[in-house]
PDB file of N, CA and C in Angstrom:
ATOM      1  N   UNK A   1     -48.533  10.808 -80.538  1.00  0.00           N
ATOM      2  CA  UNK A   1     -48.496  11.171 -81.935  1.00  0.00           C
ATOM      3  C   UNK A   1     -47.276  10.526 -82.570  1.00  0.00           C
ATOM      4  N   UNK A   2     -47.539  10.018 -83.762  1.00  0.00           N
ATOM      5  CA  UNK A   2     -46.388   9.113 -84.686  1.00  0.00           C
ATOM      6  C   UNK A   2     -45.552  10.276 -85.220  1.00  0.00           C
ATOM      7  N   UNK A   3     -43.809   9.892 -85.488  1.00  0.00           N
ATOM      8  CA  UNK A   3     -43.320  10.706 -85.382  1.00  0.00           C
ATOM      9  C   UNK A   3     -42.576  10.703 -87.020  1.00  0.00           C
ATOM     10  N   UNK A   4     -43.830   9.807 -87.212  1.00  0.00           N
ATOM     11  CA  UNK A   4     -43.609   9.609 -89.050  1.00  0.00           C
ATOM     12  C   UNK A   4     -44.588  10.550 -89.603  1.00  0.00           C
ATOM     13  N   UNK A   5     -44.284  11.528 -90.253  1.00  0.00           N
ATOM     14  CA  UNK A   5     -45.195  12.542 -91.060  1.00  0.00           C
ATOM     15  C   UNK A   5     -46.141  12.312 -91.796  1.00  0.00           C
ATOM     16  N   UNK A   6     -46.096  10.829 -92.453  1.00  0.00           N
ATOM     17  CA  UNK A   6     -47.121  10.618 -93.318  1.00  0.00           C
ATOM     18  C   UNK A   6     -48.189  10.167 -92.228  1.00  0.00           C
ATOM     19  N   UNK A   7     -48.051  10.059 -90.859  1.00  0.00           N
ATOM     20  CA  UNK A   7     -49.591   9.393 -90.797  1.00  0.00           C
ATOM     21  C   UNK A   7     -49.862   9.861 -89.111  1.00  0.00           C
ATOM     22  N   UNK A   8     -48.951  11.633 -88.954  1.00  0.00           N
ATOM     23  CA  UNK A   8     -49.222  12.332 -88.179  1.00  0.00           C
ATOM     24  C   UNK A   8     -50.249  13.451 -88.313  1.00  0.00           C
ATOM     25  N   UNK A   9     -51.871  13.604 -88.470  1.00  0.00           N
ATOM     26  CA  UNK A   9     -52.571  13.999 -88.783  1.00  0.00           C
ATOM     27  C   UNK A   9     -52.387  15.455 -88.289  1.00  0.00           C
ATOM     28  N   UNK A  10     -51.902  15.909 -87.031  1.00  0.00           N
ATOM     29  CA  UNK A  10     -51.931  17.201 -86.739  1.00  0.00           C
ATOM     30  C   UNK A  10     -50.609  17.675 -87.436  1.00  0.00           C
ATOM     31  N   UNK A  11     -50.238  17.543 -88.121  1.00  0.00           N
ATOM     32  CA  UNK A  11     -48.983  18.084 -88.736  1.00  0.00           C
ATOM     33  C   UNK A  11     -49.590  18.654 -90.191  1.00  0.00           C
ATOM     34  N   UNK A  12     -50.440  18.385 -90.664  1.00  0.00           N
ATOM     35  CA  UNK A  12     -50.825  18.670 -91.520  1.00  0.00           C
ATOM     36  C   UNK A  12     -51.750  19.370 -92.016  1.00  0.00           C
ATOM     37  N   UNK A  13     -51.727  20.415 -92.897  1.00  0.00           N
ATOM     38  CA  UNK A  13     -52.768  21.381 -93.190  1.00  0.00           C
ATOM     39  C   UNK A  13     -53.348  21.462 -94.721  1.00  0.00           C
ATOM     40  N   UNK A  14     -54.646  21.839 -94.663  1.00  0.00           N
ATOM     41  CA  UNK A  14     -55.211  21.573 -95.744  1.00  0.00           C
ATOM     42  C   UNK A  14     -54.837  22.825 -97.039  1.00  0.00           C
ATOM     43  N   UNK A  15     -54.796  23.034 -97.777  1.00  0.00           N
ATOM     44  CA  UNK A  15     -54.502  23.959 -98.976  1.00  0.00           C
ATOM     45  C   UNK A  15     -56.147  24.735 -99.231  1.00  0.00           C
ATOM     46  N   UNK A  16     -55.821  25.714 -99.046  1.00  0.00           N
ATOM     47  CA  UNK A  16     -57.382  26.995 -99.462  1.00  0.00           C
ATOM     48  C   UNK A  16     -57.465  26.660-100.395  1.00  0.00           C
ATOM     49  N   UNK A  17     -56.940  26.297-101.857  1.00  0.00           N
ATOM     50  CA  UNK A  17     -56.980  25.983-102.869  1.00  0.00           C
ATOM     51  C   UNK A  17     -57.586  24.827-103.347  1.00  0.00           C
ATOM     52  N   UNK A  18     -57.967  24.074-102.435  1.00  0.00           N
ATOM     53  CA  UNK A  18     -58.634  22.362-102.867  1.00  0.00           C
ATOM     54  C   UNK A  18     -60.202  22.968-102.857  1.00  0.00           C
ATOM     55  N   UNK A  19     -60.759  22.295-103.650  1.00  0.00           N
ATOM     56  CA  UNK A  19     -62.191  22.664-104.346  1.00  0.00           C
ATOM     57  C   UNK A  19     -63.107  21.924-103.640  1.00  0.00           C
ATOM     58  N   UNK A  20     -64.298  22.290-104.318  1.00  0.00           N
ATOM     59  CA  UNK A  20     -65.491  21.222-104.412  1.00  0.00           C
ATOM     60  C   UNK A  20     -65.824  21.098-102.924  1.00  0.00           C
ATOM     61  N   UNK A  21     -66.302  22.088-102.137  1.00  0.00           N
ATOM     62  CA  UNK A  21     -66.350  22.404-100.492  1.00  0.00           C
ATOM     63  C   UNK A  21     -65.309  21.663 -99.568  1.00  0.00           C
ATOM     64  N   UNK A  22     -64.133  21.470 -99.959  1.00  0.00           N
ATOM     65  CA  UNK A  22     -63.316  20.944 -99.415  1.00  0.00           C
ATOM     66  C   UNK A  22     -62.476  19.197 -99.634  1.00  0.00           C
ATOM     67  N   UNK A  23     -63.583  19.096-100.737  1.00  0.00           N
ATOM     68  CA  UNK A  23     -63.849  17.256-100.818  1.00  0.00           C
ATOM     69  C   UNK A  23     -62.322  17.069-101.986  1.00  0.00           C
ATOM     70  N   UNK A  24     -61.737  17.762-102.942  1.00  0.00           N
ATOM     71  CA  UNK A  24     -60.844  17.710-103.500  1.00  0.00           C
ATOM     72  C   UNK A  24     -59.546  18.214-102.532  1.00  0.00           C
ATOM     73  N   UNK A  25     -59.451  17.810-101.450  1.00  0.00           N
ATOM     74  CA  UNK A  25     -58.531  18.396-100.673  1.00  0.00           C
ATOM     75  C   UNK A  25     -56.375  18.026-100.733  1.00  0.00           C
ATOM     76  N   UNK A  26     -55.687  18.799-100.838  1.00  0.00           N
ATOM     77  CA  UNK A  26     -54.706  18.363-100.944  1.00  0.00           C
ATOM     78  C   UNK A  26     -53.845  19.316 -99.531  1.00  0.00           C
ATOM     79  N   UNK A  27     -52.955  18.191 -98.563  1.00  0.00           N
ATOM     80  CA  UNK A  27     -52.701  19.032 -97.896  1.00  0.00           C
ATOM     81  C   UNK A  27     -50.825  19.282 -97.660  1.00  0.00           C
ATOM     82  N   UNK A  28     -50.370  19.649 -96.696  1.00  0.00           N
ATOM     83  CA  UNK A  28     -48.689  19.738 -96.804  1.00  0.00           C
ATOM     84  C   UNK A  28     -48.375  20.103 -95.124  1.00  0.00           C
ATOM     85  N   UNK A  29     -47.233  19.580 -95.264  1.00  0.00           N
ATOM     86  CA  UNK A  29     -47.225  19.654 -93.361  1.00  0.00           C
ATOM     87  C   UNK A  29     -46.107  20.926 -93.068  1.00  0.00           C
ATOM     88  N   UNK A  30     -46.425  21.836 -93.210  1.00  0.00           N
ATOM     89  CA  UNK A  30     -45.369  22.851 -92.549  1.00  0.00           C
ATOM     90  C   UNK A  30     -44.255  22.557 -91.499  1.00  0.00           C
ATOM     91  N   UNK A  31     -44.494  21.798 -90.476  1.00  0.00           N
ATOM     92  CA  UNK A  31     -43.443  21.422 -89.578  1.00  0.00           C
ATOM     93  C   UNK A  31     -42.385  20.810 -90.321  1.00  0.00           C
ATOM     94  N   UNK A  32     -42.693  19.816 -91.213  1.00  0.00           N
ATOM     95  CA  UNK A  32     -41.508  18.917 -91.609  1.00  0.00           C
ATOM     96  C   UNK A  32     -40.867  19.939 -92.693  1.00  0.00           C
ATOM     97  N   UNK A  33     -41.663  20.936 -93.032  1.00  0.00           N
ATOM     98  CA  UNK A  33     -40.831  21.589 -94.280  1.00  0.00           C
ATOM     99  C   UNK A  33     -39.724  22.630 -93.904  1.00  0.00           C
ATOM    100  N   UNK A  34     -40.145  22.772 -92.751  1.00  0.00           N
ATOM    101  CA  UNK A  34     -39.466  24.117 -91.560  1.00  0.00           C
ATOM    102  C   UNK A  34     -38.399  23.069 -90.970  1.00  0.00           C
ATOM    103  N   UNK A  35     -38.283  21.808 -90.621  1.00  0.00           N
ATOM    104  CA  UNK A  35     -37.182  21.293 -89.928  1.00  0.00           C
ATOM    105  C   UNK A  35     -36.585  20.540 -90.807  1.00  0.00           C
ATOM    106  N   UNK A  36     -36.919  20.228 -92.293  1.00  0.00           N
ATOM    107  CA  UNK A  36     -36.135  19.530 -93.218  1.00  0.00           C
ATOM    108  C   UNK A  36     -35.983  19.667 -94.480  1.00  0.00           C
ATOM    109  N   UNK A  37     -36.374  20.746 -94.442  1.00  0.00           N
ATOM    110  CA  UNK A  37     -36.000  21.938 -96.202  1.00  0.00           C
ATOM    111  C   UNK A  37     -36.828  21.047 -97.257  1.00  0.00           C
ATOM    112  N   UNK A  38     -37.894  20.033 -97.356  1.00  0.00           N
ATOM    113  CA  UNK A  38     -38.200  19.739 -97.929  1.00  0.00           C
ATOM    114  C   UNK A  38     -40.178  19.947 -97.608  1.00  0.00           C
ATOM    115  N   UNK A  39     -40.806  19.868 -98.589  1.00  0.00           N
ATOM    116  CA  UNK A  39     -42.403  19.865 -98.348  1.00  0.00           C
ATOM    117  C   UNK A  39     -42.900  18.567 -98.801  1.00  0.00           C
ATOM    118  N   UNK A  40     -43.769  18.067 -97.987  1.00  0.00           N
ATOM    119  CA  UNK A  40     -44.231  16.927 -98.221  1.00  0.00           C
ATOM    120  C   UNK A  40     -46.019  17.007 -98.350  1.00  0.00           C
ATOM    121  N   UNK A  41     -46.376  16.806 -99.585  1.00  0.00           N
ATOM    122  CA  UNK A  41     -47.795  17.387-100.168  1.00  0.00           C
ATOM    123  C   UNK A  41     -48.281  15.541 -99.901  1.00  0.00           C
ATOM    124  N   UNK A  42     -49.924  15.444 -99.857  1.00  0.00           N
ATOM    125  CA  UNK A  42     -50.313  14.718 -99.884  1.00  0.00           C
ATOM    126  C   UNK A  42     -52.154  14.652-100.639  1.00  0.00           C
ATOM    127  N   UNK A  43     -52.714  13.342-100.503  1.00  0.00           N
ATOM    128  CA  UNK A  43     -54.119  13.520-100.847  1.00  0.00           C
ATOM    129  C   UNK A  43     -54.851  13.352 -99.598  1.00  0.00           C
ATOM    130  N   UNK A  44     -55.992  14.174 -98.993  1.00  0.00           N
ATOM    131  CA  UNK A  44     -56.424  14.422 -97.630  1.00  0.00           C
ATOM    132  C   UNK A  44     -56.759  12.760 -97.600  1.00  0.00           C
ATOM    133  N   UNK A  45     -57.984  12.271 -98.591  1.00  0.00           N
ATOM    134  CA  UNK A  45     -58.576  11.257 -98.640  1.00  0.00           C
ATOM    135  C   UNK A  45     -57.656   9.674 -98.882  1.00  0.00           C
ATOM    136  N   UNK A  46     -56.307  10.160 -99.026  1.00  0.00           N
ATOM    137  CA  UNK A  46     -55.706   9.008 -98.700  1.00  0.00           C
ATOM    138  C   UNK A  46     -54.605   9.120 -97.972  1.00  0.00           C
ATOM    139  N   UNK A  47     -54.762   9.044 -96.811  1.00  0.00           N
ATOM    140  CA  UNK A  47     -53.629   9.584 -95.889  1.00  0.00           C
ATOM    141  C   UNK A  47     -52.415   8.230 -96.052  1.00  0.00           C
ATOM    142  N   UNK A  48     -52.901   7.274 -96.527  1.00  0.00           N
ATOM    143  CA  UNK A  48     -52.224   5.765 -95.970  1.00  0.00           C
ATOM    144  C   UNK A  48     -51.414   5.975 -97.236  1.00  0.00           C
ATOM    145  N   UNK A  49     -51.330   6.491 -98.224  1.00  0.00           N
ATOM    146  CA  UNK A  49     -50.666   6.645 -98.902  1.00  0.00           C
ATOM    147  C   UNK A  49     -48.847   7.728 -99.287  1.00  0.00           C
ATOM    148  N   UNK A  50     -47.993   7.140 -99.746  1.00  0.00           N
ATOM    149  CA  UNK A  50     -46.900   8.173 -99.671  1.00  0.00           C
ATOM    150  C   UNK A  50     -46.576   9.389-100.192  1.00  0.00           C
ATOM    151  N   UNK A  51     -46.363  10.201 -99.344  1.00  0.00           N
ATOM    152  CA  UNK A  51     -46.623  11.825 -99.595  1.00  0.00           C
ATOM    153  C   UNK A  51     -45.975  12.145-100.722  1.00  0.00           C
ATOM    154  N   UNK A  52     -45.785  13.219-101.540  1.00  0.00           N
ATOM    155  CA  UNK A  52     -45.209  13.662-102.695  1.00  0.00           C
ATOM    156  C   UNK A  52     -44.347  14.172-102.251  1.00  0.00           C
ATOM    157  N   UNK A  53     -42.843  14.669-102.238  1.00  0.00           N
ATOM    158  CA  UNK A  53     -41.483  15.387-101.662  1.00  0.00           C
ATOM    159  C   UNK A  53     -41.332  16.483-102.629  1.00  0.00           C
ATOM    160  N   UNK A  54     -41.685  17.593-102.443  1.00  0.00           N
ATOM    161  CA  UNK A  54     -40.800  18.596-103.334  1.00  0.00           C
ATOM    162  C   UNK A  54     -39.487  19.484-102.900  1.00  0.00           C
ATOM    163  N   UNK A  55     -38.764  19.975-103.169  1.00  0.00           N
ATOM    164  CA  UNK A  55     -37.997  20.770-102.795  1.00  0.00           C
ATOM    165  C   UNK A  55     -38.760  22.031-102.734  1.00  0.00           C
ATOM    166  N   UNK A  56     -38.446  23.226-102.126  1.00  0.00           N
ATOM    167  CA  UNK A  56     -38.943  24.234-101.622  1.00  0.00           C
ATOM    168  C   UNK A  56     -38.884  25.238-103.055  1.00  0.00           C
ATOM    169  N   UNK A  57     -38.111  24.914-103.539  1.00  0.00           N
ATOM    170  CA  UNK A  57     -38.554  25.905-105.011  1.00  0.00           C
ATOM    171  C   UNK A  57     -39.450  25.037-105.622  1.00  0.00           C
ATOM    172  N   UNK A  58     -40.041  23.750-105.716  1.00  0.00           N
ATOM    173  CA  UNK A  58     -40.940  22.812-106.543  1.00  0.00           C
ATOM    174  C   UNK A  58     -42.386  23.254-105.541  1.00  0.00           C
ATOM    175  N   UNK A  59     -42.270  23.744-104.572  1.00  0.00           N
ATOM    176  CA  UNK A  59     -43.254  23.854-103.705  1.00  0.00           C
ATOM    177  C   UNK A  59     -43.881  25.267-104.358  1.00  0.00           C
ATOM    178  N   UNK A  60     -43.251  26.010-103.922  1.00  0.00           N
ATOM    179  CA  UNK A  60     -43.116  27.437-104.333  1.00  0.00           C
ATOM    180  C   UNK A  60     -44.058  27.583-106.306  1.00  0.00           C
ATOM    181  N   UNK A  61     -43.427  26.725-106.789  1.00  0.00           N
ATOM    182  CA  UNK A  61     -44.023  26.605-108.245  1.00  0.00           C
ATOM    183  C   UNK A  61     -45.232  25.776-108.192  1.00  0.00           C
ATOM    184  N   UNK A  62     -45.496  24.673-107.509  1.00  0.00           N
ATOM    185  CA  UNK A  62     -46.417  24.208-107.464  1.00  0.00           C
ATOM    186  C   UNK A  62     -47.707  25.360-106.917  1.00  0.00           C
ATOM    187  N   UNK A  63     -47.554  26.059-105.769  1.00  0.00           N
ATOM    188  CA  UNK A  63     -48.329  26.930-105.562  1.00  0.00           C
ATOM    189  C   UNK A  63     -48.803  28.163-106.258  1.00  0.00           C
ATOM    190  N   UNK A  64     -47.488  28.650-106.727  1.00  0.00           N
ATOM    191  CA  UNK A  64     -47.781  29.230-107.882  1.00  0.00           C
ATOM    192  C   UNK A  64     -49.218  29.022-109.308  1.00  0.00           C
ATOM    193  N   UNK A  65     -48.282  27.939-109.808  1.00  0.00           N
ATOM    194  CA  UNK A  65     -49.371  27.036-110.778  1.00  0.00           C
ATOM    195  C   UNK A  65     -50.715  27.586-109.733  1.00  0.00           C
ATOM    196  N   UNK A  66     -51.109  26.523-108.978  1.00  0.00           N
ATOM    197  CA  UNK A  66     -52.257  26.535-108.343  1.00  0.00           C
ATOM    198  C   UNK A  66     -53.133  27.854-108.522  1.00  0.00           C
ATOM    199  N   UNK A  67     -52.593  28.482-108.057  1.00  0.00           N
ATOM    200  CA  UNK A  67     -52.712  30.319-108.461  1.00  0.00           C
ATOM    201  C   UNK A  67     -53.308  30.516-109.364  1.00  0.00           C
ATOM    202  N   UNK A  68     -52.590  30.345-110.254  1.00  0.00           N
ATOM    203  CA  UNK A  68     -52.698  30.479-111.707  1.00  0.00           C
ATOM    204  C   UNK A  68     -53.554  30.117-112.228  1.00  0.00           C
ATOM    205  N   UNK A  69     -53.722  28.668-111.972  1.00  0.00           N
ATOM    206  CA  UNK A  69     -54.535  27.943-112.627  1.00  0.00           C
ATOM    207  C   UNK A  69     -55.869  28.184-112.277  1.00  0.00           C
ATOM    208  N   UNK A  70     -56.479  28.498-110.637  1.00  0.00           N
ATOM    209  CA  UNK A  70     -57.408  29.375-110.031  1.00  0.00           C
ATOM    210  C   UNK A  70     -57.792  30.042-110.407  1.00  0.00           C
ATOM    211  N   UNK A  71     -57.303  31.065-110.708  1.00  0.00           N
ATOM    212  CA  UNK A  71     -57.442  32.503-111.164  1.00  0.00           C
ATOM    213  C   UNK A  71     -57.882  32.186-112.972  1.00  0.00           C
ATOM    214  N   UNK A  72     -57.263  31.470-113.308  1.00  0.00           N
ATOM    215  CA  UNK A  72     -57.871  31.118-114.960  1.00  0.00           C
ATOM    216  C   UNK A  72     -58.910  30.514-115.257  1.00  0.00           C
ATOM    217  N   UNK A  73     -59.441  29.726-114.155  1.00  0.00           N
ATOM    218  CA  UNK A  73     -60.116  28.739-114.153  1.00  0.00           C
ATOM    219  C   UNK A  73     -61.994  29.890-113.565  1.00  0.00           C
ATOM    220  N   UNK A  74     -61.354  30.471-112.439  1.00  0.00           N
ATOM    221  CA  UNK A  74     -62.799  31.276-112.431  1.00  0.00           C
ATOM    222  C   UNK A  74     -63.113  32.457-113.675  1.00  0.00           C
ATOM    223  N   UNK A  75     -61.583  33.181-114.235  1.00  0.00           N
ATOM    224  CA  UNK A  75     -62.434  33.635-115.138  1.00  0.00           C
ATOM    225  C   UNK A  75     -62.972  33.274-116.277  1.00  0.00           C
ATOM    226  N   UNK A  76     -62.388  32.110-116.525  1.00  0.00           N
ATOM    227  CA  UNK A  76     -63.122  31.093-117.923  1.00  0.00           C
ATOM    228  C   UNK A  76     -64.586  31.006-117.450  1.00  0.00           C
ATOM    229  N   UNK A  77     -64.615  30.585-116.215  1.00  0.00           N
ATOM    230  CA  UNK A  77     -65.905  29.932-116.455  1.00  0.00           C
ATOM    231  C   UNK A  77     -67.157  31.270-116.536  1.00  0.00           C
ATOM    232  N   UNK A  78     -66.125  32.603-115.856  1.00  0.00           N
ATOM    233  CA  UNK A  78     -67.580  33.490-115.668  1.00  0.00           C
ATOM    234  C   UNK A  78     -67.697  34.048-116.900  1.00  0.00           C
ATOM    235  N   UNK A  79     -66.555  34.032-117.901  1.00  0.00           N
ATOM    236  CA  UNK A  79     -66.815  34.645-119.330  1.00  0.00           C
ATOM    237  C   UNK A  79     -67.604  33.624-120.396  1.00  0.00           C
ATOM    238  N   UNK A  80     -67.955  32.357-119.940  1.00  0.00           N
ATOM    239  CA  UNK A  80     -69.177  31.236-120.468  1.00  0.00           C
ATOM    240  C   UNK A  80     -70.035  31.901-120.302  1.00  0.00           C
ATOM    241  N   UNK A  81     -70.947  32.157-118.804  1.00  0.00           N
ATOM    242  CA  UNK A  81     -71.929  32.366-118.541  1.00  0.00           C
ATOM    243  C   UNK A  81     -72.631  33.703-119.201  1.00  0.00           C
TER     244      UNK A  81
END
């Protein structure tokens, strides 16, 4: 296993939050965030690409949002129907 994070596949976990049966997937590697105070988010479908760096409070808000935006997003759509 490569001991570079961006293109160590078991290091990385997918977000419950990515849509569309999984196909909008965004994921973040817990190990590197636990041994280097930083989170490194990525796109599942482009692994070859360079991860996003947040600091652990940018993480924290980013998930947040996500939340948020979840939670707004299903009840919009069920108060359409």
């Amino acid at each position: 296993m490569s001991s570079n994070p961006m293109h160590s596949s078991g290091e990385w976990v997918k977000s419950s939050y990515s849509g569309n049966g999984g196909a909008n997937c965004v994921e973040w590697a817990p190990a590197h965030a636990r041994a280097h105070g930083v989170v490194l988010v990525r796109d599942s479908k482009q692994t070859n690409r360079p991860p996003l760096t947040l600091s652990l409070q940018g993480w924290i808000g980013l998930v947040e949002y996500a939340r948020n935006t979840h939670t707004w997003s299903a009840q919009s759509s069920q108060s359409l129907d």
